[in-house]
PDB file of N, CA and C in Angstrom:
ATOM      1  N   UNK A   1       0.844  -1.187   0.000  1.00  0.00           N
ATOM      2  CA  UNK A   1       0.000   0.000   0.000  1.00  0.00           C
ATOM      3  C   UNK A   1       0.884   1.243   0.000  1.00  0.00           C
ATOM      4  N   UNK A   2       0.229   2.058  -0.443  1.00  0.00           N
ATOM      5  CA  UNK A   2       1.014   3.975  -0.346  1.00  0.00           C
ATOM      6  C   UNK A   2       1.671   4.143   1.217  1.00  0.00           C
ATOM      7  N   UNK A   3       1.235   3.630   1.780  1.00  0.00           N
ATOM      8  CA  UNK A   3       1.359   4.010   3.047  1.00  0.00           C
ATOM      9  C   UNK A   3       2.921   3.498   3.741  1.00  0.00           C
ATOM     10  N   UNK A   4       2.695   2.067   3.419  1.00  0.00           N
ATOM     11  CA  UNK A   4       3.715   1.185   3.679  1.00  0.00           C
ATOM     12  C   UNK A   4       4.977   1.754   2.663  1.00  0.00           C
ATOM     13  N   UNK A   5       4.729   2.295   1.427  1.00  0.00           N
ATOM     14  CA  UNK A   5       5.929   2.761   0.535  1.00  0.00           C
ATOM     15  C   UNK A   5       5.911   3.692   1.496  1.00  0.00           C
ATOM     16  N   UNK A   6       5.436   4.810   1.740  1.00  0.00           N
ATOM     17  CA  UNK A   6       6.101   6.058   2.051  1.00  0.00           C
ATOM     18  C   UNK A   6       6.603   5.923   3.423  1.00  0.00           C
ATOM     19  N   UNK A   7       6.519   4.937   4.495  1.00  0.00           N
ATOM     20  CA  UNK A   7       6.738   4.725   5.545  1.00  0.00           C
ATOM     21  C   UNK A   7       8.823   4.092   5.172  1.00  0.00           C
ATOM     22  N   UNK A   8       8.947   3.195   3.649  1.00  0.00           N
ATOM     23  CA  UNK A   8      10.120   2.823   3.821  1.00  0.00           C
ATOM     24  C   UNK A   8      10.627   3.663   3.233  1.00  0.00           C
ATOM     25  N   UNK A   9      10.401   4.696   2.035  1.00  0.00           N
ATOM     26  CA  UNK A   9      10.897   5.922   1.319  1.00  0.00           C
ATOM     27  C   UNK A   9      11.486   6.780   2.604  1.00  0.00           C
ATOM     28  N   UNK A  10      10.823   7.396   3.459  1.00  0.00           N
ATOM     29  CA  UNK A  10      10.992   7.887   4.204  1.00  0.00           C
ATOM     30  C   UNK A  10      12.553   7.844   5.240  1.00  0.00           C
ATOM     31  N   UNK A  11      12.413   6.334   5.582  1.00  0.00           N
ATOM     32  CA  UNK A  11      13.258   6.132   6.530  1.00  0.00           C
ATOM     33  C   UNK A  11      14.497   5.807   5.710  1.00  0.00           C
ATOM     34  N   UNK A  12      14.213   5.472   4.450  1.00  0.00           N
ATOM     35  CA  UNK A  12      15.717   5.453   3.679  1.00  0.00           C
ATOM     36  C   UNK A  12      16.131   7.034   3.337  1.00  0.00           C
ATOM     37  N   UNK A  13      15.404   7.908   3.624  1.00  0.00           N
ATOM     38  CA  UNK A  13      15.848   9.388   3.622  1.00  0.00           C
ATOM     39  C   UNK A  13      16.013   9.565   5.097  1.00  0.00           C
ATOM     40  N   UNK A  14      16.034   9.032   6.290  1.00  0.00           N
ATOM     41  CA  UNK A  14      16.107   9.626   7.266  1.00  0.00           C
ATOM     42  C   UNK A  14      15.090  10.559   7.843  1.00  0.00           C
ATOM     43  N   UNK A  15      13.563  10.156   7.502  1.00  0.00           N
ATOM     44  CA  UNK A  15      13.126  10.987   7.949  1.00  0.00           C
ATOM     45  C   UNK A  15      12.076   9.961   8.247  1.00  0.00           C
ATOM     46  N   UNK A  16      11.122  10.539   9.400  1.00  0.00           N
ATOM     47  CA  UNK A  16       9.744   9.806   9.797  1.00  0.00           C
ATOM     48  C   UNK A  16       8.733   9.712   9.757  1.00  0.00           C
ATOM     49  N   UNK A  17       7.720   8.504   9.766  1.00  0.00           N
ATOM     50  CA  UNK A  17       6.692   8.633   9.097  1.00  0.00           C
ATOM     51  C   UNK A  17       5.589   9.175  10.774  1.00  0.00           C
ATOM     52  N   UNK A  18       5.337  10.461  10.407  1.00  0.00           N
ATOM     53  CA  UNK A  18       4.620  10.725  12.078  1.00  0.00           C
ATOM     54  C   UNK A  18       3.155  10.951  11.574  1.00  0.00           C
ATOM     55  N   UNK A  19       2.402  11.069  12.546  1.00  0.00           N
ATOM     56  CA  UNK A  19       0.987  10.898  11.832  1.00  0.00           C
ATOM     57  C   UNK A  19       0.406  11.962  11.004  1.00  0.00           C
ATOM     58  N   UNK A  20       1.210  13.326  11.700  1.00  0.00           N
ATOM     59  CA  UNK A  20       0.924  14.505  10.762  1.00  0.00           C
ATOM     60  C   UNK A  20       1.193  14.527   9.260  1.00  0.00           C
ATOM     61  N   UNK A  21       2.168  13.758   8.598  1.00  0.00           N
ATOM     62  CA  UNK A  21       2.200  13.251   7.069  1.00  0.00           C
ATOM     63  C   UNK A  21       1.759  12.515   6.656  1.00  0.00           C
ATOM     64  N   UNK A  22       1.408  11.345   7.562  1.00  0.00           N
ATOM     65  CA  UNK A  22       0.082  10.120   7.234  1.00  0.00           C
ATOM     66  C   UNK A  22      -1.310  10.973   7.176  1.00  0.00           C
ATOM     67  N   UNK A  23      -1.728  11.741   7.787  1.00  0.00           N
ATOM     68  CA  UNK A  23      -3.095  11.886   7.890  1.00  0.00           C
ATOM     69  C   UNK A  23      -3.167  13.127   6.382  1.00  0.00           C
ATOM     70  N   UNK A  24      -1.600  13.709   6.197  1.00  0.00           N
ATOM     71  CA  UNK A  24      -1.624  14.573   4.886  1.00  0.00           C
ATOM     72  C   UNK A  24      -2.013  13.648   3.357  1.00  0.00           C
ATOM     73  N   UNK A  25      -1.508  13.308   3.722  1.00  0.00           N
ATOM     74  CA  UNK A  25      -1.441  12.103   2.787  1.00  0.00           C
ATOM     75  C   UNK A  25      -2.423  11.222   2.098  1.00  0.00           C
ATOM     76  N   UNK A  26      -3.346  10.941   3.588  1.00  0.00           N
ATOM     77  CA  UNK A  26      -4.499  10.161   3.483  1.00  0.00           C
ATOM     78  C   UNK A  26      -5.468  11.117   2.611  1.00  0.00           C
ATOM     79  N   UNK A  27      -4.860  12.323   2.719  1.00  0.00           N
ATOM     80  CA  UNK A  27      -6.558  13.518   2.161  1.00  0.00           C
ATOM     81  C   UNK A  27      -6.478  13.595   0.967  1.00  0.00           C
ATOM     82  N   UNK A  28      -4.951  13.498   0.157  1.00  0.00           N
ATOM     83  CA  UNK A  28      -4.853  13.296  -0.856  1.00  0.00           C
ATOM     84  C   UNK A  28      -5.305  11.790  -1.695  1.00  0.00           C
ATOM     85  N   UNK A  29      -4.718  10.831  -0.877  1.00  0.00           N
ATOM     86  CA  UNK A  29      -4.848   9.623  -1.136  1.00  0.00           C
ATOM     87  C   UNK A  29      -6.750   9.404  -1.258  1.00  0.00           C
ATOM     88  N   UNK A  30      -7.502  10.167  -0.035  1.00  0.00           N
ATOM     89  CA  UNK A  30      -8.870   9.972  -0.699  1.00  0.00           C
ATOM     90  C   UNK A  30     -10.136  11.356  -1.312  1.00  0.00           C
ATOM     91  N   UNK A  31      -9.134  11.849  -2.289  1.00  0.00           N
ATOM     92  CA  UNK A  31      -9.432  13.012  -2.592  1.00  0.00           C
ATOM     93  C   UNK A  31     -10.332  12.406  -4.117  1.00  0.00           C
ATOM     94  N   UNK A  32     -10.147  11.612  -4.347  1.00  0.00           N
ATOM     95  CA  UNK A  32     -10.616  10.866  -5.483  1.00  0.00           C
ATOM     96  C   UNK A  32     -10.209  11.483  -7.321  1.00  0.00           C
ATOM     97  N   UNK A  33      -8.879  11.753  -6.598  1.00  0.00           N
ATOM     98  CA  UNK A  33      -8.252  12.727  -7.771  1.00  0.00           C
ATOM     99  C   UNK A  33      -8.052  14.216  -8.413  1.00  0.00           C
ATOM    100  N   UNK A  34      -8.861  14.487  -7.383  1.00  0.00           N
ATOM    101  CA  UNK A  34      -8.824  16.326  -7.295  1.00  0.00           C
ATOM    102  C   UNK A  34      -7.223  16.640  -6.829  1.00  0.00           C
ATOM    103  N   UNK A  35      -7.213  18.282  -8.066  1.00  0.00           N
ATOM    104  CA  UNK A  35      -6.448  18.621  -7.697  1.00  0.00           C
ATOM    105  C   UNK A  35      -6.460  19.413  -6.097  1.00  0.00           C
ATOM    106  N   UNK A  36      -5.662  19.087  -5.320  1.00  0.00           N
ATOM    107  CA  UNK A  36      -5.302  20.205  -4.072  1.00  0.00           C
ATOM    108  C   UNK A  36      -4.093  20.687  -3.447  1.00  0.00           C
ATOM    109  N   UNK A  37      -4.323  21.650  -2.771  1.00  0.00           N
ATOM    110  CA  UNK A  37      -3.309  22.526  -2.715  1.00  0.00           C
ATOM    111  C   UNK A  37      -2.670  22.104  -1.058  1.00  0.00           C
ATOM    112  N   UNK A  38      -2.215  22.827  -0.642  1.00  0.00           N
ATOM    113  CA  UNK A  38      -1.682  22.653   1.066  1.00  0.00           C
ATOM    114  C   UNK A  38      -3.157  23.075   1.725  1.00  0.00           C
ATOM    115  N   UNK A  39      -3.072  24.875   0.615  1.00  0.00           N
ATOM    116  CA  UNK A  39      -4.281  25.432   2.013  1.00  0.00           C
ATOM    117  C   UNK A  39      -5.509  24.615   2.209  1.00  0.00           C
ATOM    118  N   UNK A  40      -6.186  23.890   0.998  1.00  0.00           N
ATOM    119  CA  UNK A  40      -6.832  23.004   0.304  1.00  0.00           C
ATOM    120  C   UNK A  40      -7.140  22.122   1.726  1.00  0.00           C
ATOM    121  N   UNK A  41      -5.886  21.328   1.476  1.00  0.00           N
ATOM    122  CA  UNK A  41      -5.287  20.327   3.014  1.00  0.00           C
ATOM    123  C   UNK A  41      -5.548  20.603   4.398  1.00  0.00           C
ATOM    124  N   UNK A  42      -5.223  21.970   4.241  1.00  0.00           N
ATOM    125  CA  UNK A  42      -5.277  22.228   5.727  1.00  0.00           C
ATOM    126  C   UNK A  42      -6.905  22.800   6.093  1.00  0.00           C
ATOM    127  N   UNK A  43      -7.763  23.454   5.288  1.00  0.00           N
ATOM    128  CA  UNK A  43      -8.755  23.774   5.426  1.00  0.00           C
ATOM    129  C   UNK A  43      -9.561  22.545   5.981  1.00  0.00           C
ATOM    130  N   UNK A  44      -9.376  21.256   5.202  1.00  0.00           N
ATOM    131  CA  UNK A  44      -9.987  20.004   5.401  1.00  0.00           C
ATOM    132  C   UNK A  44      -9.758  19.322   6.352  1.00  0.00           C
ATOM    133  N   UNK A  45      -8.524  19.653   7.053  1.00  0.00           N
ATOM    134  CA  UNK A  45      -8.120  18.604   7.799  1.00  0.00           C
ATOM    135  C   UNK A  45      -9.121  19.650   9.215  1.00  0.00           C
ATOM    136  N   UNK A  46      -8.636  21.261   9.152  1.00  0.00           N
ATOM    137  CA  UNK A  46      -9.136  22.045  10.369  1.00  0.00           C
ATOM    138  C   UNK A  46     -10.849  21.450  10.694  1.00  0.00           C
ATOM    139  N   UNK A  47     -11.482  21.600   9.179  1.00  0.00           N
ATOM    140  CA  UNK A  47     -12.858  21.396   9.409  1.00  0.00           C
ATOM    141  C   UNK A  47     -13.400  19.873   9.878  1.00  0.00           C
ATOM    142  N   UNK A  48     -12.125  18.992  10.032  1.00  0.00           N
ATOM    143  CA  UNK A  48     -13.005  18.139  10.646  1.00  0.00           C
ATOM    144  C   UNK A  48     -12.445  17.822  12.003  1.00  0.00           C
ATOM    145  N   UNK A  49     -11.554  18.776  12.474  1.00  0.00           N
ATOM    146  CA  UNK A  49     -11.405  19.100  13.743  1.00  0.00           C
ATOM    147  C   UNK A  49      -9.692  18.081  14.236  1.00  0.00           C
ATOM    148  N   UNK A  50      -9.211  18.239  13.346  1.00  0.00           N
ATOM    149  CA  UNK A  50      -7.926  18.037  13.518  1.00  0.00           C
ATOM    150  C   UNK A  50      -6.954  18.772  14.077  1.00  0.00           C
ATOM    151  N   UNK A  51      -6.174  18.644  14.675  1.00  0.00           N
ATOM    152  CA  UNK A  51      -5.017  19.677  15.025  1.00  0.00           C
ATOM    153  C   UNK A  51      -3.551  19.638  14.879  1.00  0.00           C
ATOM    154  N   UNK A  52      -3.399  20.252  13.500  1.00  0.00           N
ATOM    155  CA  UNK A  52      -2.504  20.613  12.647  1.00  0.00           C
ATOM    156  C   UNK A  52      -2.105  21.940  12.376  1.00  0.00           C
ATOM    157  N   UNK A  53      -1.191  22.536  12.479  1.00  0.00           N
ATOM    158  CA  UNK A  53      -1.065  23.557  11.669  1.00  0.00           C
ATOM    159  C   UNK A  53      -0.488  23.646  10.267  1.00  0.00           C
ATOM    160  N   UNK A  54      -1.092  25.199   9.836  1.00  0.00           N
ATOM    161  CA  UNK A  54      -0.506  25.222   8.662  1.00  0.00           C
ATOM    162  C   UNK A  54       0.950  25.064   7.990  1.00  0.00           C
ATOM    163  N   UNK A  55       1.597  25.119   8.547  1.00  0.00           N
ATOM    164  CA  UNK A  55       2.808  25.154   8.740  1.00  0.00           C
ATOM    165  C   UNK A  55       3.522  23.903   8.692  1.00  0.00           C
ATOM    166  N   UNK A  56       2.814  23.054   9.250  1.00  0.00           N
ATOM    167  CA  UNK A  56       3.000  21.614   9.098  1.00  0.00           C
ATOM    168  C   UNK A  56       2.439  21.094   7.921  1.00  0.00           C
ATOM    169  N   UNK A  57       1.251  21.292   7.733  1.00  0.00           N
ATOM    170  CA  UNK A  57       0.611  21.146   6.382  1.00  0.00           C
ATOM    171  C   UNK A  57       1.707  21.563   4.771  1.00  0.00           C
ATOM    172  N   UNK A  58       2.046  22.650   4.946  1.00  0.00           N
ATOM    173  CA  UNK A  58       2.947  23.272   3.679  1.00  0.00           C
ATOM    174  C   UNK A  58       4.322  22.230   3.801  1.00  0.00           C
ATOM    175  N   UNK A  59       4.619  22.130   4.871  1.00  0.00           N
ATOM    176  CA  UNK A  59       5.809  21.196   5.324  1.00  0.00           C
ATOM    177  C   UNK A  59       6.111  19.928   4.730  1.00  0.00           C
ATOM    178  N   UNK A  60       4.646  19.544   5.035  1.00  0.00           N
ATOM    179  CA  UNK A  60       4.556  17.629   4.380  1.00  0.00           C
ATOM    180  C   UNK A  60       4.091  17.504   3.430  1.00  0.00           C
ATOM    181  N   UNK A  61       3.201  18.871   2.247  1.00  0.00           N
ATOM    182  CA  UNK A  61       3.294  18.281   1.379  1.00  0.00           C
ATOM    183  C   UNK A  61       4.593  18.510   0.244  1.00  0.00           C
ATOM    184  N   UNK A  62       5.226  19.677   0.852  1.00  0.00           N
ATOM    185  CA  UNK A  62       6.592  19.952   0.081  1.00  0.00           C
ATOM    186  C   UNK A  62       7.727  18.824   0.477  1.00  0.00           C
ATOM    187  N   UNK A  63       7.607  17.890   1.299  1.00  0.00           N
ATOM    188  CA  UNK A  63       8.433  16.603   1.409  1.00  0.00           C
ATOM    189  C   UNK A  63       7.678  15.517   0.764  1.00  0.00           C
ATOM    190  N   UNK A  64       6.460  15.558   0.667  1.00  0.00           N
ATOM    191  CA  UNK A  64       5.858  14.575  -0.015  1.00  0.00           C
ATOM    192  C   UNK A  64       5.791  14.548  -1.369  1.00  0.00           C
ATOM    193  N   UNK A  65       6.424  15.667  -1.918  1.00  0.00           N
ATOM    194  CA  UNK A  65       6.518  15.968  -3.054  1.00  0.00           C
ATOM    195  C   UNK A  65       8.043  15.721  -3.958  1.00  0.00           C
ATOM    196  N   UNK A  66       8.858  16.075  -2.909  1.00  0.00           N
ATOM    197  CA  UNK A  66      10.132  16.121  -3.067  1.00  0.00           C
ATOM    198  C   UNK A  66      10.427  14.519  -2.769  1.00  0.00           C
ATOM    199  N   UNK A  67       9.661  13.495  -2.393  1.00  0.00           N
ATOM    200  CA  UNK A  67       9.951  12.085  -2.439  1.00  0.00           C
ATOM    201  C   UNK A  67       9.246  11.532  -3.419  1.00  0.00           C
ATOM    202  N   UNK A  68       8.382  12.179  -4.410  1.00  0.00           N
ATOM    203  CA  UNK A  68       7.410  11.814  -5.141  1.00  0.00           C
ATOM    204  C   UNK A  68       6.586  11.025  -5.184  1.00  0.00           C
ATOM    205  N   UNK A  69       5.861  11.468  -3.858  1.00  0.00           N
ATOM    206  CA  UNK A  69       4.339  10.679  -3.456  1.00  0.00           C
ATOM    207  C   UNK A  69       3.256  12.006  -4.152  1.00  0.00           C
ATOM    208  N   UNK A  70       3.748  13.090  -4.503  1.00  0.00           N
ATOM    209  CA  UNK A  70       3.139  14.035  -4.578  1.00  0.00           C
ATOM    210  C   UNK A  70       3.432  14.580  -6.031  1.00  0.00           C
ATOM    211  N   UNK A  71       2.844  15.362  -6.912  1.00  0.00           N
ATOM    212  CA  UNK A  71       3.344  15.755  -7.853  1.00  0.00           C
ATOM    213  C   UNK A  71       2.939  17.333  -7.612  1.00  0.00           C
ATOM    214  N   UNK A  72       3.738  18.554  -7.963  1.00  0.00           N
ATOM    215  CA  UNK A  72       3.199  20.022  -8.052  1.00  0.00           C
ATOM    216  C   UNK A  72       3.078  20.021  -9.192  1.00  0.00           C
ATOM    217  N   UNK A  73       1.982  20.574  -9.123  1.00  0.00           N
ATOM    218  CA  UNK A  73       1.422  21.730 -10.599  1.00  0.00           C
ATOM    219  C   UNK A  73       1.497  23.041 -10.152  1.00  0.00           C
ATOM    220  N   UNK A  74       1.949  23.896 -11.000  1.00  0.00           N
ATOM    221  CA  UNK A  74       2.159  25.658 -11.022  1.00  0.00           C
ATOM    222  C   UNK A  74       0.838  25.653 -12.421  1.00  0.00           C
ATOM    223  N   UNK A  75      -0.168  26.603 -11.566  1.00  0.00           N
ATOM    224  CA  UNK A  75      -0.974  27.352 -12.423  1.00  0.00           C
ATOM    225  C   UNK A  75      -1.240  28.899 -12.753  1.00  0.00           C
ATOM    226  N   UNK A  76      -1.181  29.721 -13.456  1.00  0.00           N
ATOM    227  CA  UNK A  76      -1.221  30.493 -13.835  1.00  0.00           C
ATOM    228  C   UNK A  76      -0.196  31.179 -14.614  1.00  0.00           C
TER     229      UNK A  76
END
């Protein structure tokens, strides 16, 4: 599963899989293919009463990206 990759991606970079990038992850993972953004992320995660900040949010998906679980698009 995605999960289990990014859990060994991770630790072969030295870095950890903590729940604040699992639960980033998961929103993408059940976004059902929409594009989204961080603020996107973080709006969704606030409204269902999570506690995250933004900051963390911009954080994991710019590492999740940079391990390529994530892809950026630049629009405009």
């Amino acid at each position: 599963m995605i999960y289990e990759a990014l859990r060994k991606e991770l630790r072969a970079k030295r870095y950890r899989m903590t729940a604040q990038r699992e639960i980033v992850l998961r929103v993408f993972v059940n976004s059902g293919g929409k594009h989204l953004g961080a603020e996107d992320v973080y709006r969704h995660l606030v409204a269902r009463k999570y506690k995250i900040s933004k900051a963390t949010v911009y954080r994991s998906v710019e590492l999740l990206s940079k391990l390529g679980f994530l892809r950026r698009l630049e629009f405009g």
